[in-house]
Protein backbone atom coordinates (compact mmCIF):
# COMPACT_ATOMS: atom_id res chain seq x y z
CA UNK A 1 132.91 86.48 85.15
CA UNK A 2 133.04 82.83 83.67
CA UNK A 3 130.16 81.30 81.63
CA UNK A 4 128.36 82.68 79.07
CA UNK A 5 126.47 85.89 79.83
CA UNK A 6 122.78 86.04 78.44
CA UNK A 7 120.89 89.39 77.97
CA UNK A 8 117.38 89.86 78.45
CA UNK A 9 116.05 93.93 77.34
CA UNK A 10 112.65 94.98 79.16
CA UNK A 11 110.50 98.11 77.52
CA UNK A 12 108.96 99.73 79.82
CA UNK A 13 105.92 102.21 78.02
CA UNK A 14 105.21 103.82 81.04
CA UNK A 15 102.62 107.26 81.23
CA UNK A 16 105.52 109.49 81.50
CA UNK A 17 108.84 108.45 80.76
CA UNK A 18 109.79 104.64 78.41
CA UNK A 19 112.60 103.24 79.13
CA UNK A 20 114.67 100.12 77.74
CA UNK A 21 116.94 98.61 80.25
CA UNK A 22 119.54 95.36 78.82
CA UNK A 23 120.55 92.79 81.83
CA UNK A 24 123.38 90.68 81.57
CA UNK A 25 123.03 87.26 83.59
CA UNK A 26 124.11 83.86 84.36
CA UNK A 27 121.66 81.06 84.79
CA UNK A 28 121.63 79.88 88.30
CA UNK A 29 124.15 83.13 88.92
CA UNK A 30 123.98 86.66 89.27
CA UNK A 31 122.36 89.56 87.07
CA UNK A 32 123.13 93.13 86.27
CA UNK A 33 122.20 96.09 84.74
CA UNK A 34 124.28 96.77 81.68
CA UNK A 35 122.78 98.97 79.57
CA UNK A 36 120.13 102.22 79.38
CA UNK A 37 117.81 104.26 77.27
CA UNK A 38 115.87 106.78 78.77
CA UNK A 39 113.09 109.28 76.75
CA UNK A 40 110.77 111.18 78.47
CA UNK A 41 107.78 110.41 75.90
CA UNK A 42 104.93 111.91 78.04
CA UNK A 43 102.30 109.11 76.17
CA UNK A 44 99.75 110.36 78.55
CA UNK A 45 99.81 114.06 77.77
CA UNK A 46 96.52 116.07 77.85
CA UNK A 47 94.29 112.52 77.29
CA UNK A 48 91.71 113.73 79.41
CA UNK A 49 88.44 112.62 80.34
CA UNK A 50 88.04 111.48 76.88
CA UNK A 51 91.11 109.25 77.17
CA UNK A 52 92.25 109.89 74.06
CA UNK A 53 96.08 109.94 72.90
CA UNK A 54 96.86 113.07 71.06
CA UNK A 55 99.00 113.02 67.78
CA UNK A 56 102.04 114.63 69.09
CA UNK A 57 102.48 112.30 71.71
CA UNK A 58 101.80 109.49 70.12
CA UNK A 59 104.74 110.57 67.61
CA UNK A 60 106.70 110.98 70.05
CA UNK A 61 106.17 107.10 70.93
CA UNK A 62 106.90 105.85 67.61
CA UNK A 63 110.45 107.32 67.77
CA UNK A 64 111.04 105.94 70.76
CA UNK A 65 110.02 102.89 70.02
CA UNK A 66 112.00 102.71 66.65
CA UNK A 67 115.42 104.00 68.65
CA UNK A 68 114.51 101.04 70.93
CA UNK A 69 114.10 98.56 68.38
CA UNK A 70 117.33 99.54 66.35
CA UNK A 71 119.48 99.23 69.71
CA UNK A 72 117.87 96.05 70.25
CA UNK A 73 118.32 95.11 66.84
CA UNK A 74 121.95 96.38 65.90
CA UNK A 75 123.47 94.88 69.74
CA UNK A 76 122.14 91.47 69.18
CA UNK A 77 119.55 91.55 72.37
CA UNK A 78 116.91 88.95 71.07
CA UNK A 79 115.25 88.68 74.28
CA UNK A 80 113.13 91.84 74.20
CA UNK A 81 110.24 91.93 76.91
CA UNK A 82 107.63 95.33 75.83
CA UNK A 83 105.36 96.38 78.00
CA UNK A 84 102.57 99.50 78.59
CA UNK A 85 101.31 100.38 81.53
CA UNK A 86 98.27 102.91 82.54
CA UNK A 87 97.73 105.28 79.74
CA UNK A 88 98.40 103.14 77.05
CA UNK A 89 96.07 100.63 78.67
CA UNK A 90 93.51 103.13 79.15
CA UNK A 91 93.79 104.91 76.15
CA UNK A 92 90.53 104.37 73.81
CA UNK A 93 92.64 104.38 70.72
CA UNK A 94 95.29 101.93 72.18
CA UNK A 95 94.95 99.67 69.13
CA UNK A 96 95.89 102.31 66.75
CA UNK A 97 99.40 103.17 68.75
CA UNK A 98 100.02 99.66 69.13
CA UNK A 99 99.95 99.09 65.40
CA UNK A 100 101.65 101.12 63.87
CA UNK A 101 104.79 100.33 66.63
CA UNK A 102 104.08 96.72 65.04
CA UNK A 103 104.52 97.95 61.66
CA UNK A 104 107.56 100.15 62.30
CA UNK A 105 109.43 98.15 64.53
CA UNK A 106 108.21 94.67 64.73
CA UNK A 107 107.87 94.81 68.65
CA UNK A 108 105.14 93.11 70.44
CA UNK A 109 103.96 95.23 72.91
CA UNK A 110 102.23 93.43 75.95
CA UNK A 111 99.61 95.81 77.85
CA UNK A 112 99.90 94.87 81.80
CA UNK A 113 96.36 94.77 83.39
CA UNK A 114 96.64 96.96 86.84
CA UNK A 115 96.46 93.59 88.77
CA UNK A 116 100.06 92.67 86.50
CA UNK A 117 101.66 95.99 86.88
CA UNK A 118 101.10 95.36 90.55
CA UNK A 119 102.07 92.13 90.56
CA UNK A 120 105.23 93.42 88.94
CA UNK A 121 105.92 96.06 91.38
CA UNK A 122 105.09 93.15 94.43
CA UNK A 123 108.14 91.20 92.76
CA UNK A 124 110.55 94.54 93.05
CA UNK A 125 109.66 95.11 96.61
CA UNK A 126 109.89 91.47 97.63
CA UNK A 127 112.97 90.90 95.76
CA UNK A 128 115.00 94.36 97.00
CA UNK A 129 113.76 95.00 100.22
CA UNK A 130 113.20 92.94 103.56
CA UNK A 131 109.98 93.83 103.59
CA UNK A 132 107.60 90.69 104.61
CA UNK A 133 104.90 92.47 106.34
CA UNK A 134 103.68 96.03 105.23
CA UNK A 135 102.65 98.06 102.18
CA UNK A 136 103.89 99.02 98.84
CA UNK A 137 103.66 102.15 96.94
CA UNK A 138 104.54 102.74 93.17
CA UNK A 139 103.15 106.36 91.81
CA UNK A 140 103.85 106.70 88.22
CA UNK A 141 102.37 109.14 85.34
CA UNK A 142 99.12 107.55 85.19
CA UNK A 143 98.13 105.56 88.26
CA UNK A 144 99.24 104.29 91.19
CA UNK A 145 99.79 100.58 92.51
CA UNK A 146 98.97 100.19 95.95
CA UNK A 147 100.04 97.04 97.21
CA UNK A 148 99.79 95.09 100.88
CA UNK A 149 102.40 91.84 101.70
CA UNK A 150 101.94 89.40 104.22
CA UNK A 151 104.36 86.83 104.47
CA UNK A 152 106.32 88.52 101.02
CA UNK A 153 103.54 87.17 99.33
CA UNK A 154 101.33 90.06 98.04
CA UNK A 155 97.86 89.81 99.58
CA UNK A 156 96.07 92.98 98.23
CA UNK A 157 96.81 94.93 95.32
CA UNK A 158 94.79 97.77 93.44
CA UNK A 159 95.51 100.18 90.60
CA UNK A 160 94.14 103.64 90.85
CA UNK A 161 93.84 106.91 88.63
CA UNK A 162 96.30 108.93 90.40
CA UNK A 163 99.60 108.86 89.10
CA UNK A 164 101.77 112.26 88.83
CA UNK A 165 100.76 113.25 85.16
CA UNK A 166 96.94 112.64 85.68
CA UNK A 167 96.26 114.78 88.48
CA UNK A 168 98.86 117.12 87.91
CA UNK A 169 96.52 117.85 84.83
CA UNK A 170 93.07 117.57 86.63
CA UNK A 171 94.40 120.03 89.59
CA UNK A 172 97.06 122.08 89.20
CA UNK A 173 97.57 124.96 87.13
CA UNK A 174 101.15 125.32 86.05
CA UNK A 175 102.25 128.61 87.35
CA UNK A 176 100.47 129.29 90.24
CA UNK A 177 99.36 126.45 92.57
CA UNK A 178 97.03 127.70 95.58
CA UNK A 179 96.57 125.80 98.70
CA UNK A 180 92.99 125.27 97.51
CA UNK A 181 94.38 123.55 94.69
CA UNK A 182 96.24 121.46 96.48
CA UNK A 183 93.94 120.93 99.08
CA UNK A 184 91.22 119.82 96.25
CA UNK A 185 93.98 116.90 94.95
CA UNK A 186 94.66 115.43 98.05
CA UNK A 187 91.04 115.17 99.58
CA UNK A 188 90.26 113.25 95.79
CA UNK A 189 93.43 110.87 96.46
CA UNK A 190 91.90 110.58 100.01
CA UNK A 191 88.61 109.59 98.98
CA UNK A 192 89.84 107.05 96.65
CA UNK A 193 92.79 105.66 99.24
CA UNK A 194 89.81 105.42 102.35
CA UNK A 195 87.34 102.96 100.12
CA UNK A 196 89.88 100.44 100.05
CA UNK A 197 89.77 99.76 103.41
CA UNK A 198 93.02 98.17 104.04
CA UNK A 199 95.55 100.86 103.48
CA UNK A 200 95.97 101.75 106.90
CA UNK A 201 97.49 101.43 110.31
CA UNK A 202 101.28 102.52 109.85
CA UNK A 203 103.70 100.22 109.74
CA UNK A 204 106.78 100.17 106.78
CA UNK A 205 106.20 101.16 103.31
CA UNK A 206 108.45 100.87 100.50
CA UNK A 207 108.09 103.43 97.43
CA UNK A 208 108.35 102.21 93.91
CA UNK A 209 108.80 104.15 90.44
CA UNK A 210 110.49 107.47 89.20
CA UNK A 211 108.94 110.05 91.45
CA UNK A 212 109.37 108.25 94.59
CA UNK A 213 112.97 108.09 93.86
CA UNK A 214 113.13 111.34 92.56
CA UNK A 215 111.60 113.11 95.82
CA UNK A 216 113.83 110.92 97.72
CA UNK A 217 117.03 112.26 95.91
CA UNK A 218 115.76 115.43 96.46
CA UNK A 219 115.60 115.18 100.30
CA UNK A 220 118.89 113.44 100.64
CA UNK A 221 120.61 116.33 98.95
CA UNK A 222 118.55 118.85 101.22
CA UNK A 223 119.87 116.85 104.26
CA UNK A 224 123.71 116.40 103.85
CA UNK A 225 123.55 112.58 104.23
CA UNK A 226 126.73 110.51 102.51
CA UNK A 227 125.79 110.12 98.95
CA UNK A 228 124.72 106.15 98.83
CA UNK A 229 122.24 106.49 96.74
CA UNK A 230 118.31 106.47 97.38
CA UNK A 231 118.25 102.26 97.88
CA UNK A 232 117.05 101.58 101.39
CA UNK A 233 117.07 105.37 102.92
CA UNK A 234 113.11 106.38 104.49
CA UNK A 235 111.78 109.26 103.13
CA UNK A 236 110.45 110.68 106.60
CA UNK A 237 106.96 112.45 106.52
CA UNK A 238 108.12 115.92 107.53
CA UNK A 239 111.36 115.67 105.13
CA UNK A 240 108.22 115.12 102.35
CA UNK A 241 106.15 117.93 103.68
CA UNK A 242 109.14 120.37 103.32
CA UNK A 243 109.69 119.58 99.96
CA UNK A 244 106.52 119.69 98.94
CA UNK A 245 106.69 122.94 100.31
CA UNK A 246 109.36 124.24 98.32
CA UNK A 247 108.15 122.59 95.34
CA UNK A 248 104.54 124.43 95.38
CA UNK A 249 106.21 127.91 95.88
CA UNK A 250 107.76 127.58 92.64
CA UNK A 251 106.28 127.71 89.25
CA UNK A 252 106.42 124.34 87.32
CA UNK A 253 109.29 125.12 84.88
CA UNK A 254 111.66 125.61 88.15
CA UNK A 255 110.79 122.80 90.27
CA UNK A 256 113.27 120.70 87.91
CA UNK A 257 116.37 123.01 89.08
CA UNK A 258 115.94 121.48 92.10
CA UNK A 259 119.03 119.02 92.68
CA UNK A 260 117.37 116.04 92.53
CA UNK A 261 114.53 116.32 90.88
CA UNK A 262 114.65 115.65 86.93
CA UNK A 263 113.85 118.30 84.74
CA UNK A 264 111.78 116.70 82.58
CA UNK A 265 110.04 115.83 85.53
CA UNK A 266 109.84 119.43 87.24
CA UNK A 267 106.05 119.94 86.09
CA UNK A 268 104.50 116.87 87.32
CA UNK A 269 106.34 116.44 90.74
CA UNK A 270 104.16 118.49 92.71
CA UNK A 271 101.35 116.28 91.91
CA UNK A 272 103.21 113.16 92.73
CA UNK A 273 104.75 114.56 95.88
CA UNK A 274 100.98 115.24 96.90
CA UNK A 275 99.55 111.59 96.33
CA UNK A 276 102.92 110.43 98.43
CA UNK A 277 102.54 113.00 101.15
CA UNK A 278 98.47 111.93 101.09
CA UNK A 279 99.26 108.08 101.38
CA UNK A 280 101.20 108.56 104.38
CA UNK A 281 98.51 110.83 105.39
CA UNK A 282 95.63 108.49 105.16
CA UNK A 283 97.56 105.27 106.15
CA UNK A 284 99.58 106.28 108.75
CA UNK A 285 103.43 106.12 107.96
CA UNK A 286 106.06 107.74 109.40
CA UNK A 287 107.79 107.66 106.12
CA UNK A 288 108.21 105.78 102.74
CA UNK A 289 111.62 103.25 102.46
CA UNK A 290 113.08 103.31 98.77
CA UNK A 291 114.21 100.88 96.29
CA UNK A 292 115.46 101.26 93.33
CA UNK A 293 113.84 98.15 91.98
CA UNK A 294 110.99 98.74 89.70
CA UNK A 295 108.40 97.41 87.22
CA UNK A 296 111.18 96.18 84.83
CA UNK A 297 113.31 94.43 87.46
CA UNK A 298 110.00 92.78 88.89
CA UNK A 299 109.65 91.66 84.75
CA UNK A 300 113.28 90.54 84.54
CA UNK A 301 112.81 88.58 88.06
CA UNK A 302 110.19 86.62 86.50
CA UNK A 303 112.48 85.57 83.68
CA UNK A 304 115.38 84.68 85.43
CA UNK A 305 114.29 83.26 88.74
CA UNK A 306 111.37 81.67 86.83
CA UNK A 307 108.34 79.76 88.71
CA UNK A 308 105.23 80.74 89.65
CA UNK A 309 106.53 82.95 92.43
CA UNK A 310 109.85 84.18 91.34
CA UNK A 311 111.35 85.58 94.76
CA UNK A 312 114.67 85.21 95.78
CA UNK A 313 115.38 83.08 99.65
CA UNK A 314 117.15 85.69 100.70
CA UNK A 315 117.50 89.28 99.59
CA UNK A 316 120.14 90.30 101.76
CA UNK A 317 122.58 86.95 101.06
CA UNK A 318 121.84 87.38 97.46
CA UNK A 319 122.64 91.03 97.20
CA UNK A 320 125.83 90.05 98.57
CA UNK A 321 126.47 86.81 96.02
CA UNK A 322 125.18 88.49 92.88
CA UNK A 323 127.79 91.49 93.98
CA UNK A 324 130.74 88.97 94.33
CA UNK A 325 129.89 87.27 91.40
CA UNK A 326 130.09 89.54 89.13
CA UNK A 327 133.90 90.32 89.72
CA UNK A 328 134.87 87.13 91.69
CA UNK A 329 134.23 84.01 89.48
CA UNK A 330 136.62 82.10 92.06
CA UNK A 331 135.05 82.90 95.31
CA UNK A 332 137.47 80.18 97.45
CA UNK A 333 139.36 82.76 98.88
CA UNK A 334 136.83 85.16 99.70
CA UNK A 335 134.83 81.97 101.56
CA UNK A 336 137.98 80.52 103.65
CA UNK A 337 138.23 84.39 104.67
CA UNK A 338 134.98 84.45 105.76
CA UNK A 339 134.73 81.16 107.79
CA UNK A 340 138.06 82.49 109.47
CA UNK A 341 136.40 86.07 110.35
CA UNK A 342 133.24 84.20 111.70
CA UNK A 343 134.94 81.91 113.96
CA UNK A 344 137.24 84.84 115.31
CA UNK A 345 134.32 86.76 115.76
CA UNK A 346 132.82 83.86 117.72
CA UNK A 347 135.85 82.85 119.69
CA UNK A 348 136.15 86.12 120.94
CA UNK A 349 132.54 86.65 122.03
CA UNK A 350 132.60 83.27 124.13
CA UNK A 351 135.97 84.36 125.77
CA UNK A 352 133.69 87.74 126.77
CA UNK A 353 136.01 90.23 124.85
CA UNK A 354 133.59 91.24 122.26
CA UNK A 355 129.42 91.61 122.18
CA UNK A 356 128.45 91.39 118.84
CA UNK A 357 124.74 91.40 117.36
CA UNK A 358 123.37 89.20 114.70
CA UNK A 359 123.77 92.20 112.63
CA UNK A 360 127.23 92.55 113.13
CA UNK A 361 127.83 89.26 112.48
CA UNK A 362 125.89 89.79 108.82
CA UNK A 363 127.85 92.28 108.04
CA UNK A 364 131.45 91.12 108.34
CA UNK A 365 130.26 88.03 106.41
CA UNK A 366 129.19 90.63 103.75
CA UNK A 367 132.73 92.49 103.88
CA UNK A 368 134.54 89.43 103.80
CA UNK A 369 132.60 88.20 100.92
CA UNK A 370 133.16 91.45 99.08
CA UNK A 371 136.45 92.57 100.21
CA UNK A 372 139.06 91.75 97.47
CA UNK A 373 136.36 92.63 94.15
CA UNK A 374 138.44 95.74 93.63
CA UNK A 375 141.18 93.39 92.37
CA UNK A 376 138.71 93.13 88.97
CA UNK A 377 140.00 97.11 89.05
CA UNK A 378 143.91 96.43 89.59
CA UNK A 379 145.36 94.81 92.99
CA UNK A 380 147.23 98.12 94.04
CA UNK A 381 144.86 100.07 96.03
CA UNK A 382 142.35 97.53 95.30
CA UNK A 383 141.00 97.57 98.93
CA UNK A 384 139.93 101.40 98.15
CA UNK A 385 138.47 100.23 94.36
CA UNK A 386 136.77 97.43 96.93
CA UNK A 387 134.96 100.31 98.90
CA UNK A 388 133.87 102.43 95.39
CA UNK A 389 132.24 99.09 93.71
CA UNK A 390 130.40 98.59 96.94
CA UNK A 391 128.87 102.35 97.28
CA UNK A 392 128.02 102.45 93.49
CA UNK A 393 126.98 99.13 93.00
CA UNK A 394 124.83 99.06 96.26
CA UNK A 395 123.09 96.31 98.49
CA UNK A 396 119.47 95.81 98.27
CA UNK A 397 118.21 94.82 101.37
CA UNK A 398 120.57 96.81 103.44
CA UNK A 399 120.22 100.04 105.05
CA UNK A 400 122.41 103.05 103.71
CA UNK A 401 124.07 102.99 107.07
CA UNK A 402 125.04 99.12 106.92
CA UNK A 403 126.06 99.73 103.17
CA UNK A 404 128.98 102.17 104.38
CA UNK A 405 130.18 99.77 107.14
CA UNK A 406 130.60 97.19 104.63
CA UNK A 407 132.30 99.05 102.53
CA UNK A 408 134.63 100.79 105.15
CA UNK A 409 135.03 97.10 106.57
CA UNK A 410 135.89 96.29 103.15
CA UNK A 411 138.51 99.62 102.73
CA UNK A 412 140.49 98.73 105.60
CA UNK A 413 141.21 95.12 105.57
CA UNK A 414 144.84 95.55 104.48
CA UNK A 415 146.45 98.07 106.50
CA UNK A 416 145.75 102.02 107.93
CA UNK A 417 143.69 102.64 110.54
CA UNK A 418 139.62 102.89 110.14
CA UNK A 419 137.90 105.86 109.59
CA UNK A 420 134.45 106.18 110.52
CA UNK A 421 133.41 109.89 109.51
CA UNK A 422 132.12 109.15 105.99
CA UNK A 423 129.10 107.88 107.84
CA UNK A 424 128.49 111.46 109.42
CA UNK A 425 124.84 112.04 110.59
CA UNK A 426 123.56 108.36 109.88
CA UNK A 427 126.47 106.94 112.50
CA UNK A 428 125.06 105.22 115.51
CA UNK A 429 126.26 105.06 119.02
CA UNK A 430 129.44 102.24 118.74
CA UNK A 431 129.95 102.53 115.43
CA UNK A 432 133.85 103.29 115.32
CA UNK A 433 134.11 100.55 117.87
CA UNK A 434 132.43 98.64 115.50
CA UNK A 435 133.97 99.29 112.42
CA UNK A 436 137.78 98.63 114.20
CA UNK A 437 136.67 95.78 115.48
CA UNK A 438 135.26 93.83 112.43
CA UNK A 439 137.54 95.14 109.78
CA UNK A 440 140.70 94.36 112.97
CA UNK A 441 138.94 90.97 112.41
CA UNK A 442 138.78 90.47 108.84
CA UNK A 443 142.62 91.77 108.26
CA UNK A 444 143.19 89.13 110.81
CA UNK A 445 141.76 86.17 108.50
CA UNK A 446 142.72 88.00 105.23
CA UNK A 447 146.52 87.51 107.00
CA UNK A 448 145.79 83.92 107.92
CA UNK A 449 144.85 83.39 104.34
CA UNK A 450 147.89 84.83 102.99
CA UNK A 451 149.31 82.45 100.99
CA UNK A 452 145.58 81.64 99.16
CA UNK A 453 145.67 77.83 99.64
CA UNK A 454 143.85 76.88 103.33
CA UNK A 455 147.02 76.70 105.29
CA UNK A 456 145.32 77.81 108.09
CA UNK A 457 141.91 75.54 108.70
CA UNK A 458 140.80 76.83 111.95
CA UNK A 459 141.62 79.72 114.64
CA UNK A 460 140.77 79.50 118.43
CA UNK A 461 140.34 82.06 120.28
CA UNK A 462 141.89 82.10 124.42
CA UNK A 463 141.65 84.91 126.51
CA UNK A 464 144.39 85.64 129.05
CA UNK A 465 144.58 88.09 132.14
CA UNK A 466 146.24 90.45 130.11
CA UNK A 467 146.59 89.56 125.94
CA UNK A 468 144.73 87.17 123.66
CA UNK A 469 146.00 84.32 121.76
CA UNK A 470 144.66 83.07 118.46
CA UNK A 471 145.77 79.45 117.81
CA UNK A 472 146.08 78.98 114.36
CA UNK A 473 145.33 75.14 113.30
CA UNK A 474 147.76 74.57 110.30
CA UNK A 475 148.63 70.74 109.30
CA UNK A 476 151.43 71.63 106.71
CA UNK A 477 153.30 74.51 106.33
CA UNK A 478 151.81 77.91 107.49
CA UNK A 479 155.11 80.02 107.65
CA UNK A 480 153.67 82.49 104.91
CA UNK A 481 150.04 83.23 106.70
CA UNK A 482 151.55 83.25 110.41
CA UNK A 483 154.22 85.92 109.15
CA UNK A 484 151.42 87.69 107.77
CA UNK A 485 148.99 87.79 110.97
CA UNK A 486 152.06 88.23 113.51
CA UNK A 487 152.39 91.76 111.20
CA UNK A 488 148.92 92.66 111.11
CA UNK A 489 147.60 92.83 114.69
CA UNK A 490 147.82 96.00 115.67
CA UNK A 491 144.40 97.02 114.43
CA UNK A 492 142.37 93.82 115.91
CA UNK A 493 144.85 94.88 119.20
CA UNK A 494 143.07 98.52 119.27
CA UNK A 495 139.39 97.19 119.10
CA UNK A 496 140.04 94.98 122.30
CA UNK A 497 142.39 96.75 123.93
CA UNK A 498 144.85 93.57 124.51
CA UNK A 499 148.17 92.67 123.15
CA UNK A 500 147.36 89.58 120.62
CA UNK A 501 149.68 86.99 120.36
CA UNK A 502 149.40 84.25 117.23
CA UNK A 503 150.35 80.78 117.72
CA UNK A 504 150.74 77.90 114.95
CA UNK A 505 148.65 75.10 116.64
């Protein structure tokens, strides 16, 4: 990672939980998460009707805010972006809170409108997912952003009273929740969802926010699906109407030994679970896509891809990049690789010996790209550190299933032979054709790049009765890459089921 590294903190003063997350970036590069602080501060407790904050709470916020402030303070982050979202901003004595956090800490709180926390969450969702057509979601402690995009530009957005704290309070009792109470929150979140008027009519849906992500943990770990984290996996309706299940035949102080759900969340979950389940009720969806993008990513965005509409070209190609360039500073290598798989991958589909779909061809551009940044780990077994960074770092934009084939494209570039199970249930038909053919292809260019310095410019794919021959294009002296690929065929020969001959051309 050359260049200097800049770090920008965002405060987020949610209704539930605040939060200061530190980014590390490059201008014009990539970003990262690089540090956390997490307190569940609960600002929004017991305000009521009155919309008052209590005392207790709001003591709780001025600790939180001074631990904030000192990290900030004592690890040299100067750019510190605070902001407060629904109870804060509806809170009649607002001013007071806000004041003495001033006075204590010296941070300058900025209070997001609903119309700014929504704009917020559109810059998450457009930024994380491929979503350009379709509806947004983001249910935090006090309200809930409802959000429509047409064209990844946001076109409606609302903020409503009916995040998981608030009507958690207003409907259900703690111990003891009775279909009647239930039944009494979600024909109120009804009402209020139906007089928009545009909510509605199906389509995709992308979640947003703590308890989205939290019920979506939840139902992975009920399922048995590979452990990719929540980014990009649908939360189906009846996988959501199970869980809430469970969750209202339990009292509220064990719905957080649930794995998955947070414990300091276990007593408002049932009420966000409800608004969720009553959103896809009212509008029609099959189920909610996640992303673990958020409010504070959607204020970073705006600070480092600047302008007045601060989305990035191309999610999925920038997932990728920002990935690389954090452990690949010098990404010649990785590109000449990549060129190489793409024109194998195309020489072999016009000689008929391989049908790939534009997907296919995304993704072995994606493994190539990404399949020496285990090397930032150490080089031996670095195609196997390759595979971990991929998993835990993740690819926004990319489904949970295509995030395991690049990564197991990316494992078995050097030698063995691929295996496919880690993808268990989520595996589609072809898939272990697949993944032998494109990672057969990229140990095939990683070979013909051997000696790291172009020897090889060019490959050409010709298809005889009974073997293939790749015609390596090398002006000077290719000895070292030609070795390499004459040694490393055997995988590329399984997907096609011909003997493959290399050639210096």
């Amino acid at each position: 990672m050359s260049g200097q590294v800049e770090r920008t903190a965002v405060i987020d003063m949610g209704s539930n939980s605040w939060r200061l997350v530190v980014y590390g970036w490059q201008p014009g590069g990539w970003w990262k998460l690089v540090d956390e602080i997490r307190e569940a501060v609960r600002i929004g407790e017991r305000m009521g009707d009155e919309l008052t904050l209590k005392p207790e709470p709001m003591q709780r916020a001025l600790r939180a805010a001074a631990v904030f402030a000192a990290f900030c303070s004592t690890s040299g982050v100067e750019d510190v972006r605070a902001v407060a979202t629904s109870a804060i901003r509806d809170a009649r004595n607002r001013d007071e809170l806000l004041g003495a956090i001033r006075e204590r800490t010296a941070l300058d709180v900025r209070v997001l409108s609903g119309e700014e926390e929504a704009r917020y969450d559109w810059l998450a969702v457009a930024n994380s997912t491929t979503l350009s057509d379709g509806f947004g979601l983001d249910v935090g402690g006090g309200s809930v952003q409802a959000l429509r995009l047409r064209g990844r530009r946001l076109a409606d957005a609302v903020s409503l009273p009916l995040g998981a704290v608030r009507v958690t309070e207003a409907f259900l009792p703690a111990d003891d929740v009775k279909r009647k109470h239930a039944d009494a929150l979600r024909e109120h979140v009804a009402g209020e969802l139906e007089a928009l008027g545009w909510l509605s009519g199906g389509g995709r849906l992308v979640g947003v926010g703590g308890t989205i992500r939290n019920l979506a943990t939840a139902a992975l770990k009920r399922a048995g699906h590979p452990d990719t984290g929540v980014q990009g996996y649908v939360l189906a309706r009846d996988a959501l109407d199970d869980l809430v299940d469970e969750l209202a035949s339990r009292p509220a102080a064990k719905r957080g030994s649930i794995p998955g759900i947070k414990p300091d969340r276990g007593d408002v979950i049932l009420g966000g679970a409800l608004v969720v389940q009553t959103v896809m009720e009212v509008g029609g969806f099959d189920g909610v896509e996640l992303t673990r993008f958020g409010l504070r990513e959607g204020v970073f965005l705006e600070r480092f891809l600047g302008g007045d509409e601060p989305l990035t070209p191309d999610v999925r190609r920038d997932a990728v990049d920002r990935l690389a360039g954090w452990f690949r500073p010098d990404r010649r290598h990785d590109r000449h690789v990549a060129r190489l798989s793409l024109e194998l991958l195309d020489g072999l589909e016009a000689a008929g010996l391989a049908e790939p779909s534009a997907a296919d061809r995304e993704l072995l551009e994606a493994a190539c790209q990404l399949h020496d940044i285990g090397t930032a780990i150490d080089y031996d077994d670095h195609h196997k550190h390759s595979r971990y960074l991929i998993l835990s770092a993740g690819l926004p934009g990319f489904s949970p299933r295509e995030l395991l084939l690049v990564a197991l494209v990316a494992r078995w570039h050097r030698k063995g032979d691929p295996d496919i199970s880690e993808l268990g249930e989520i595996a589609l038909e072809g898939d272990p054709q697949r993944l032998d053919l494109l990672a057969g292809i990229v140990r095939m260019a990683e070979q013909f790049e051997r000696s790291r310095d172009g020897a090889i410019r060019s490959v050409r794919v010709e298809a005889g009765e009974h073997g293939v021959r790749l015609n390596a294009e090398a002006p000077g002296d290719a000895t070292v890459p030609l070795w390499a690929a004459k040694r490393n065929a055997g995988l590329l020969e399984r997907a096609l089921g011909r003997e493959v001959e290399v050639v210096g051309a």
